[in-house]
N, C-alpha and C. Protein backbone atom coordinates (compact mmCIF):
# COMPACT_ATOMS: atom_id res chain seq x y z
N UNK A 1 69.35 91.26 87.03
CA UNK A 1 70.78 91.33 86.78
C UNK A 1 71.09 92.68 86.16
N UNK A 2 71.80 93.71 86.38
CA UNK A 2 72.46 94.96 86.18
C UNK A 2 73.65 94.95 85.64
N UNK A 3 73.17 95.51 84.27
CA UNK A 3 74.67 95.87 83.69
C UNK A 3 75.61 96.70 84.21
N UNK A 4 76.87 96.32 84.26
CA UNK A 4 77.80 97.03 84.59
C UNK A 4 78.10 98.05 83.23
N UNK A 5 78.34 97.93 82.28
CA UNK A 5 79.06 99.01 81.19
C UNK A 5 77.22 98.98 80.46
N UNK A 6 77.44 100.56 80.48
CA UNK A 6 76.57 100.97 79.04
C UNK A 6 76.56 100.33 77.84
N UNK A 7 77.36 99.98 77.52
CA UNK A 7 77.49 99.49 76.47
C UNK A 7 76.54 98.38 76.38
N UNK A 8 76.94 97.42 77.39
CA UNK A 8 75.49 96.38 77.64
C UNK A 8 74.05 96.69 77.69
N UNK A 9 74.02 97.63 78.57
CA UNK A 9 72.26 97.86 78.06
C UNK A 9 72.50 98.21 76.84
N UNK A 10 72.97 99.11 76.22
CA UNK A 10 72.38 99.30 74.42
C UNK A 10 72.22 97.92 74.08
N UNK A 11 73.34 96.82 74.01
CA UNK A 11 73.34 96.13 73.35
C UNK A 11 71.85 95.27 73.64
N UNK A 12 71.21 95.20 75.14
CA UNK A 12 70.64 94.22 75.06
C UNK A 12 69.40 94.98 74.85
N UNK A 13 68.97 96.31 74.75
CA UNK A 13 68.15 97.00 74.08
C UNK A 13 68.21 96.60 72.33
N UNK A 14 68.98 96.87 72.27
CA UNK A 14 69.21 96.30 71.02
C UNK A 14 68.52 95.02 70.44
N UNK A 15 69.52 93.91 70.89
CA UNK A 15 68.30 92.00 70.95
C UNK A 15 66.93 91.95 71.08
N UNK A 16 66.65 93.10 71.98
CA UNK A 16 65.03 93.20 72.32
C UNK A 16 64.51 93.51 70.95
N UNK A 17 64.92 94.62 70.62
CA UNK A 17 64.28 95.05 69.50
C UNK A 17 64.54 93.91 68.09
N UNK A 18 65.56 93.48 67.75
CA UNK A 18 65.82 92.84 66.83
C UNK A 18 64.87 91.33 67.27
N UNK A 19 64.60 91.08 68.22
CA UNK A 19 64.19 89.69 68.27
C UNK A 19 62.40 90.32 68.53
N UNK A 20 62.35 91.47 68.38
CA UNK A 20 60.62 91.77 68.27
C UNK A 20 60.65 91.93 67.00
N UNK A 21 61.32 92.36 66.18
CA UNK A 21 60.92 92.62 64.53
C UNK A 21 61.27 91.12 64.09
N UNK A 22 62.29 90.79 64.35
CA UNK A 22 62.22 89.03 63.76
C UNK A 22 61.10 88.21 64.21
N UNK A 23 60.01 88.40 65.54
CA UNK A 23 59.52 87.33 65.66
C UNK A 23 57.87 87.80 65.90
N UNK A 24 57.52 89.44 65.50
CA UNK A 24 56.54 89.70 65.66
C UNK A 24 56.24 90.17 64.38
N UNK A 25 55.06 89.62 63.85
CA UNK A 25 54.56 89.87 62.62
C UNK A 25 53.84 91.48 62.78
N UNK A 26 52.92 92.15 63.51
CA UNK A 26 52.59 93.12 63.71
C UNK A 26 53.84 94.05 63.97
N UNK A 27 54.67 93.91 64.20
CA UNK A 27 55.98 94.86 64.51
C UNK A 27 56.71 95.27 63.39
N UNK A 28 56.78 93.75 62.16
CA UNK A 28 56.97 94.21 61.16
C UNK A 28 56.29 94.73 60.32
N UNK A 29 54.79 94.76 60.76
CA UNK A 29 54.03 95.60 59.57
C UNK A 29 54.32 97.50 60.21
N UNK A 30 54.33 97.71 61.44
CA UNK A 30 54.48 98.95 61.86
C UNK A 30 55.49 99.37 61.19
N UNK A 31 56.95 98.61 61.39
CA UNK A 31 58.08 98.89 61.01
C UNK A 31 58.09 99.49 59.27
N UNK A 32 57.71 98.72 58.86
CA UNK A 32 57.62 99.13 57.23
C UNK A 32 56.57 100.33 57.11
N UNK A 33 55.63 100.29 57.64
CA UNK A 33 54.93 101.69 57.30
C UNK A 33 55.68 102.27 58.07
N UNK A 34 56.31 102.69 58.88
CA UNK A 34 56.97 103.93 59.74
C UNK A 34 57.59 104.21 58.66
N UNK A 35 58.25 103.27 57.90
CA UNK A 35 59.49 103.78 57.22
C UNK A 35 58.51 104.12 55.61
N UNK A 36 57.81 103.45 55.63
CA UNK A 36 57.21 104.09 54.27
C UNK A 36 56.85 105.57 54.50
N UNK A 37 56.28 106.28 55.75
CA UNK A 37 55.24 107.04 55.80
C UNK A 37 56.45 108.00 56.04
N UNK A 38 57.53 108.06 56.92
CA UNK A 38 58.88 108.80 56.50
C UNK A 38 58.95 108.77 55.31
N UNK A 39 59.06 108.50 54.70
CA UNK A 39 59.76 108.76 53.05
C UNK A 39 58.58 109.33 52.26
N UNK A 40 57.87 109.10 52.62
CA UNK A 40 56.69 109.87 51.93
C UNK A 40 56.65 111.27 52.81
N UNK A 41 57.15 111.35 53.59
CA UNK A 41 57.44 112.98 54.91
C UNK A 41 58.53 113.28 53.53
N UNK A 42 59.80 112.68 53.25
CA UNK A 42 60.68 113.20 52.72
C UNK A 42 60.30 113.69 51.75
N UNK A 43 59.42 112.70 50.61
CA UNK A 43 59.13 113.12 49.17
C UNK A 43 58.21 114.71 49.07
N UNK A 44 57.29 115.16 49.76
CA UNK A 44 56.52 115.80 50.32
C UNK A 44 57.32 116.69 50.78
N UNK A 45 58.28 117.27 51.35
CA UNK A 45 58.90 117.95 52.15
C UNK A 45 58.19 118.65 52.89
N UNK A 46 57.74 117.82 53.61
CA UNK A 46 56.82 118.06 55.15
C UNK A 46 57.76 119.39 55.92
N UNK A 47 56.65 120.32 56.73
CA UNK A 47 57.48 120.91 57.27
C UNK A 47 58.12 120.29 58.44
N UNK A 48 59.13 120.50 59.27
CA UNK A 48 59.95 120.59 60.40
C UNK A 48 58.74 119.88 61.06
N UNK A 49 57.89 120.28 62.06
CA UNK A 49 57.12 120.51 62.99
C UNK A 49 56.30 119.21 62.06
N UNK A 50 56.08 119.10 61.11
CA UNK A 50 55.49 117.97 60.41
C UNK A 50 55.86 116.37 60.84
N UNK A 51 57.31 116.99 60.63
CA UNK A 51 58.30 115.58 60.32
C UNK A 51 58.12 114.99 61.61
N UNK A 52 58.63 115.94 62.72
CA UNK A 52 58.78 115.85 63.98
C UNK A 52 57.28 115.06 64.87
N UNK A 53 56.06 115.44 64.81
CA UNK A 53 54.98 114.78 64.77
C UNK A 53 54.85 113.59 64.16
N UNK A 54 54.92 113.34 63.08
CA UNK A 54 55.31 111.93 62.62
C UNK A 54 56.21 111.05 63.35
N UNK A 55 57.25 111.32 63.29
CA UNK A 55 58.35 110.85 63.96
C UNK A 55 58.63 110.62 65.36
N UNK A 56 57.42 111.02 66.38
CA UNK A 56 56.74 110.94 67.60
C UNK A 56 55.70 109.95 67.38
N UNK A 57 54.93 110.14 66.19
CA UNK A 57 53.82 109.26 66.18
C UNK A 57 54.36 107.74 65.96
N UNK A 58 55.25 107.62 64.69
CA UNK A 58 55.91 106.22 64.80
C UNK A 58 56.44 105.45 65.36
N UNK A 59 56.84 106.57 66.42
CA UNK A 59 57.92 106.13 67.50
C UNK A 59 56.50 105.37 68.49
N UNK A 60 55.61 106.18 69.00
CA UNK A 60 54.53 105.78 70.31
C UNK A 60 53.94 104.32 69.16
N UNK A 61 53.33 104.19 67.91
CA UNK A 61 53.03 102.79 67.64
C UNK A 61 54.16 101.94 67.60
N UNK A 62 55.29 101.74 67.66
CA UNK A 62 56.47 101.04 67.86
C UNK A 62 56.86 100.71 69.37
N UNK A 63 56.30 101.58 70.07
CA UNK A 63 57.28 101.37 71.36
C UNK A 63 55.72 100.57 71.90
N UNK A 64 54.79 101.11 71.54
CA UNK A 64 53.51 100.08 72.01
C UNK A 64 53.60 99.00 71.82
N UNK A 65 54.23 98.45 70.44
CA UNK A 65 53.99 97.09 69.76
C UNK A 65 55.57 96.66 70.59
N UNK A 66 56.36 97.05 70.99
CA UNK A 66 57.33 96.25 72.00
C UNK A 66 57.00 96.20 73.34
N UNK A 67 56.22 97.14 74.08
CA UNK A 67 55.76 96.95 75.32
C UNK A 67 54.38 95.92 75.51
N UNK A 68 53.92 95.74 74.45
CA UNK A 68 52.78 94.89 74.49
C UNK A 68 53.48 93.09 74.07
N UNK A 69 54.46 93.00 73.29
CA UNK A 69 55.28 91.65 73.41
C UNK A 69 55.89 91.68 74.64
N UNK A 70 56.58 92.46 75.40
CA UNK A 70 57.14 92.24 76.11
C UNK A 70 56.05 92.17 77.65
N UNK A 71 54.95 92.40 77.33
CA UNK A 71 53.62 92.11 78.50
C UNK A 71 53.27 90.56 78.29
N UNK A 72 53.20 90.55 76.77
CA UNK A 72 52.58 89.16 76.50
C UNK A 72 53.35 88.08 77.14
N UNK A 73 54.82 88.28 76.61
CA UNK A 73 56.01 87.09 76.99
C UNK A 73 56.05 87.06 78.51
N UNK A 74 55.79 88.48 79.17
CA UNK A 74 55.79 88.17 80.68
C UNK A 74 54.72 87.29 81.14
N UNK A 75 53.29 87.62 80.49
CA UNK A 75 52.41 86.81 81.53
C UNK A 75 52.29 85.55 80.85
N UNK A 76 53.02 85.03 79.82
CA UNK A 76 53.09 83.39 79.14
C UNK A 76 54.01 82.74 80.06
N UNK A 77 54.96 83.83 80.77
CA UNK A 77 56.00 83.13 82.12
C UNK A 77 54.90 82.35 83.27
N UNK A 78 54.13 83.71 83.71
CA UNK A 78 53.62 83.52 84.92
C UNK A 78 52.66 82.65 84.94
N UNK A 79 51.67 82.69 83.57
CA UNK A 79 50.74 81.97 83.62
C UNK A 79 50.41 80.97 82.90
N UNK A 80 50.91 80.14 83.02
CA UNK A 80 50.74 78.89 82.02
C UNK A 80 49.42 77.92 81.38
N UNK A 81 48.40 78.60 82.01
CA UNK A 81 47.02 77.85 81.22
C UNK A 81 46.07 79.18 80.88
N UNK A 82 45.01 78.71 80.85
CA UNK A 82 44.12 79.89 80.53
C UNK A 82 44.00 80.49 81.84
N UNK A 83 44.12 82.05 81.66
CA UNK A 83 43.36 82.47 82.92
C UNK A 83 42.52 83.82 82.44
N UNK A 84 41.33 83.99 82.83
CA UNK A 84 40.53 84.82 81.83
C UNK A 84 41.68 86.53 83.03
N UNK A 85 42.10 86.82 83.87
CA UNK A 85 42.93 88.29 83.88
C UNK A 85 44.15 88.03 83.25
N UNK A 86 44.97 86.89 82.69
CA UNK A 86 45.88 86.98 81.83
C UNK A 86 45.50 87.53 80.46
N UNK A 87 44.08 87.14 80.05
CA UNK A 87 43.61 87.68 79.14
C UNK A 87 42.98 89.12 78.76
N UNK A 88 42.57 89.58 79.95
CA UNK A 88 42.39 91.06 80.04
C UNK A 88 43.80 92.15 79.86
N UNK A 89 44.76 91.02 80.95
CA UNK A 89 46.24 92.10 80.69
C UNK A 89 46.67 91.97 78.95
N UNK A 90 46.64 91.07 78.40
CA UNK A 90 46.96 91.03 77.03
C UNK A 90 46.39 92.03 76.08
N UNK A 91 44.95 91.67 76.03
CA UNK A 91 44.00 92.47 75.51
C UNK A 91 44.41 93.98 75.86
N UNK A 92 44.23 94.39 77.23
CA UNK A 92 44.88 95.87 77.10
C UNK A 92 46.33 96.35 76.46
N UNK A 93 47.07 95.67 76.84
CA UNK A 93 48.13 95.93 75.77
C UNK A 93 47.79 95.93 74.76
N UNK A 94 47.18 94.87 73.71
CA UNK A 94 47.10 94.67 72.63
C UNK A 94 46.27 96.05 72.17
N UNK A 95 45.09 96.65 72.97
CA UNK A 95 44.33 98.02 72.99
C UNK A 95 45.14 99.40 72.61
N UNK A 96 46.27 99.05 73.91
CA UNK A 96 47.14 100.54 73.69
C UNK A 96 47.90 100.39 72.11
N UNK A 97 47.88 99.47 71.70
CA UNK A 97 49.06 99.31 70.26
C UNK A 97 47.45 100.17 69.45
N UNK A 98 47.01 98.76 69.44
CA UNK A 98 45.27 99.30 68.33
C UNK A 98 45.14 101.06 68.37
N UNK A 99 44.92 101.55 69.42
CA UNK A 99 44.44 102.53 69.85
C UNK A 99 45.91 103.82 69.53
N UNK A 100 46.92 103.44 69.64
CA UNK A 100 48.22 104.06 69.01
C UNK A 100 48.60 103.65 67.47
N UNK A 101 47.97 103.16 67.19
CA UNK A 101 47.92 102.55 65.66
C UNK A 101 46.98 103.29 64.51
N UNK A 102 45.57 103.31 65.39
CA UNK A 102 44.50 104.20 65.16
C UNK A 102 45.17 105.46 64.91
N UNK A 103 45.24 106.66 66.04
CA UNK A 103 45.68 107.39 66.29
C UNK A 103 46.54 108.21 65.32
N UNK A 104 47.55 107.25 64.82
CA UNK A 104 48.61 107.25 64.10
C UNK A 104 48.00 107.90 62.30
N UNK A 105 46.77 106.68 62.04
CA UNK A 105 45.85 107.12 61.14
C UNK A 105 45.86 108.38 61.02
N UNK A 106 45.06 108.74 61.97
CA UNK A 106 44.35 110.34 61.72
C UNK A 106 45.82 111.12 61.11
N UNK A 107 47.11 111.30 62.37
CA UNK A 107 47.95 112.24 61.76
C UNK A 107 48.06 112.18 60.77
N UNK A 108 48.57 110.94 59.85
CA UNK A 108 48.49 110.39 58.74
C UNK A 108 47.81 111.36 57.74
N UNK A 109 46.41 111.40 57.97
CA UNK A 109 45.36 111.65 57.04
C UNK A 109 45.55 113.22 57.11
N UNK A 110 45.85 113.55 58.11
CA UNK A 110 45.50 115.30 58.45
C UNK A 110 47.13 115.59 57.90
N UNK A 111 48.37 115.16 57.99
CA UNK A 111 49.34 115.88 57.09
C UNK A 111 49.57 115.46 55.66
N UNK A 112 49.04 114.28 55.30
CA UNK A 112 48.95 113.57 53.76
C UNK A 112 47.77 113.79 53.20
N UNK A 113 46.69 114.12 53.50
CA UNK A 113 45.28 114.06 52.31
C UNK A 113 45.50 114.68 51.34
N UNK A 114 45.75 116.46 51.81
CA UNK A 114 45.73 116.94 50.99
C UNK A 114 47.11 117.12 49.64
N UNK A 115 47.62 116.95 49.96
CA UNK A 115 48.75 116.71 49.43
C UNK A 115 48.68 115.60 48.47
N UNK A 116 48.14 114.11 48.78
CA UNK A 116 48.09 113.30 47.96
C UNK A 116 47.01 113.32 46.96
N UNK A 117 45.77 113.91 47.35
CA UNK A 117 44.86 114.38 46.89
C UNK A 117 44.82 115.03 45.25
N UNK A 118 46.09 116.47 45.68
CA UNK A 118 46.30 117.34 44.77
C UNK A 118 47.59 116.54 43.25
N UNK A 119 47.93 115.10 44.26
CA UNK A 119 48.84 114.34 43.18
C UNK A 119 47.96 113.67 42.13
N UNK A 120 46.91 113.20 43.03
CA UNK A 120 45.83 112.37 42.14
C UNK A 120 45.34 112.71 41.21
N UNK A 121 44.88 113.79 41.56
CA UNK A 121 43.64 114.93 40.32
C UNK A 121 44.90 115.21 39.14
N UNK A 122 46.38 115.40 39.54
CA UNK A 122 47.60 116.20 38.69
C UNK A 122 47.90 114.62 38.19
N UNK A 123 47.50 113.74 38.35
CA UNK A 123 47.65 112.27 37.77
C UNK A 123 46.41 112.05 36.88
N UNK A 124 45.27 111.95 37.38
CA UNK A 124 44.31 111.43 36.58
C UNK A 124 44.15 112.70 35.51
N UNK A 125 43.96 114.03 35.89
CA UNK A 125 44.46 115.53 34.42
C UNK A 125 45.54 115.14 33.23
N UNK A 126 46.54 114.33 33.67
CA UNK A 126 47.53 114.11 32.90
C UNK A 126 46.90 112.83 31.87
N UNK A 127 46.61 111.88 32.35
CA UNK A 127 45.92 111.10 31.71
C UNK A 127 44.93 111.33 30.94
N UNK A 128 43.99 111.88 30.94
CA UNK A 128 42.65 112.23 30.72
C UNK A 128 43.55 113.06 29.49
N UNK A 129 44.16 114.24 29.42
CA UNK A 129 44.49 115.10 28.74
C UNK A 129 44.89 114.48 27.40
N UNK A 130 45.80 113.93 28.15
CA UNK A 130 46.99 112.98 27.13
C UNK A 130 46.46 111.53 26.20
């Protein structure tokens, strides 16, 4: 069925997304670290080219964790008992999230280590001193 007004696809882009964060527990854990690991971009004042990498990276584990519900819900249509290639298609989805999740890590580590690193030592100095 094809929307006639734009407006309709946003909106039902929209439901998609709201009814994956309401009903997928992994979607909401992405969701909250995206938004934690932004604000920690903000506190940090990551450069430009920083932010922007991040903000690509959150985006590819998010859009994984909706393309992989929206694989799952398809083949729970088609296939209604066990079938061990319903289970392979799942599993790979479920791979590309893992594997974009992973991924996500490293940037993580390679624009935050050092940075958090240099908070720690300027935390535990303060203590120690004091």
């Amino acid at each position: 069925m094809k929307n006639k007004r734009i407006a309709d696809s946003f909106k039902n882009a929209i439901n998609g997304i709201v009814y994956a964060v309401r009903n997928e527990r992994n979607l909401k854990i992405h969701m909250t670290a995206g938004i934690c690991v932004m604000l920690l971009g903000l506190y940090y004042r990551i450069e430009k080219t920083e932010f922007l990498i991040l903000c690509i990276t959150v985006a590819l584990v998010i859009v994984c964790e909706l393309l992989n519900t929206g694989i799952e819900a398809l083949v729970d249509i088609i296939v209604d008992v066990y079938h061990p290639k319903a289970k392979i298609i799942k599993d790979v989805a479920a791979g590309a999230v893992l594997l974009s999740a992973v991924m996500s890590l490293v940037v993580g580590y390679v624009i935050f280590f050092n940075r958090v690193i240099e908070d720690v030592k300027a935390l535990i100095e303060r203590v120690i001193l004091h």
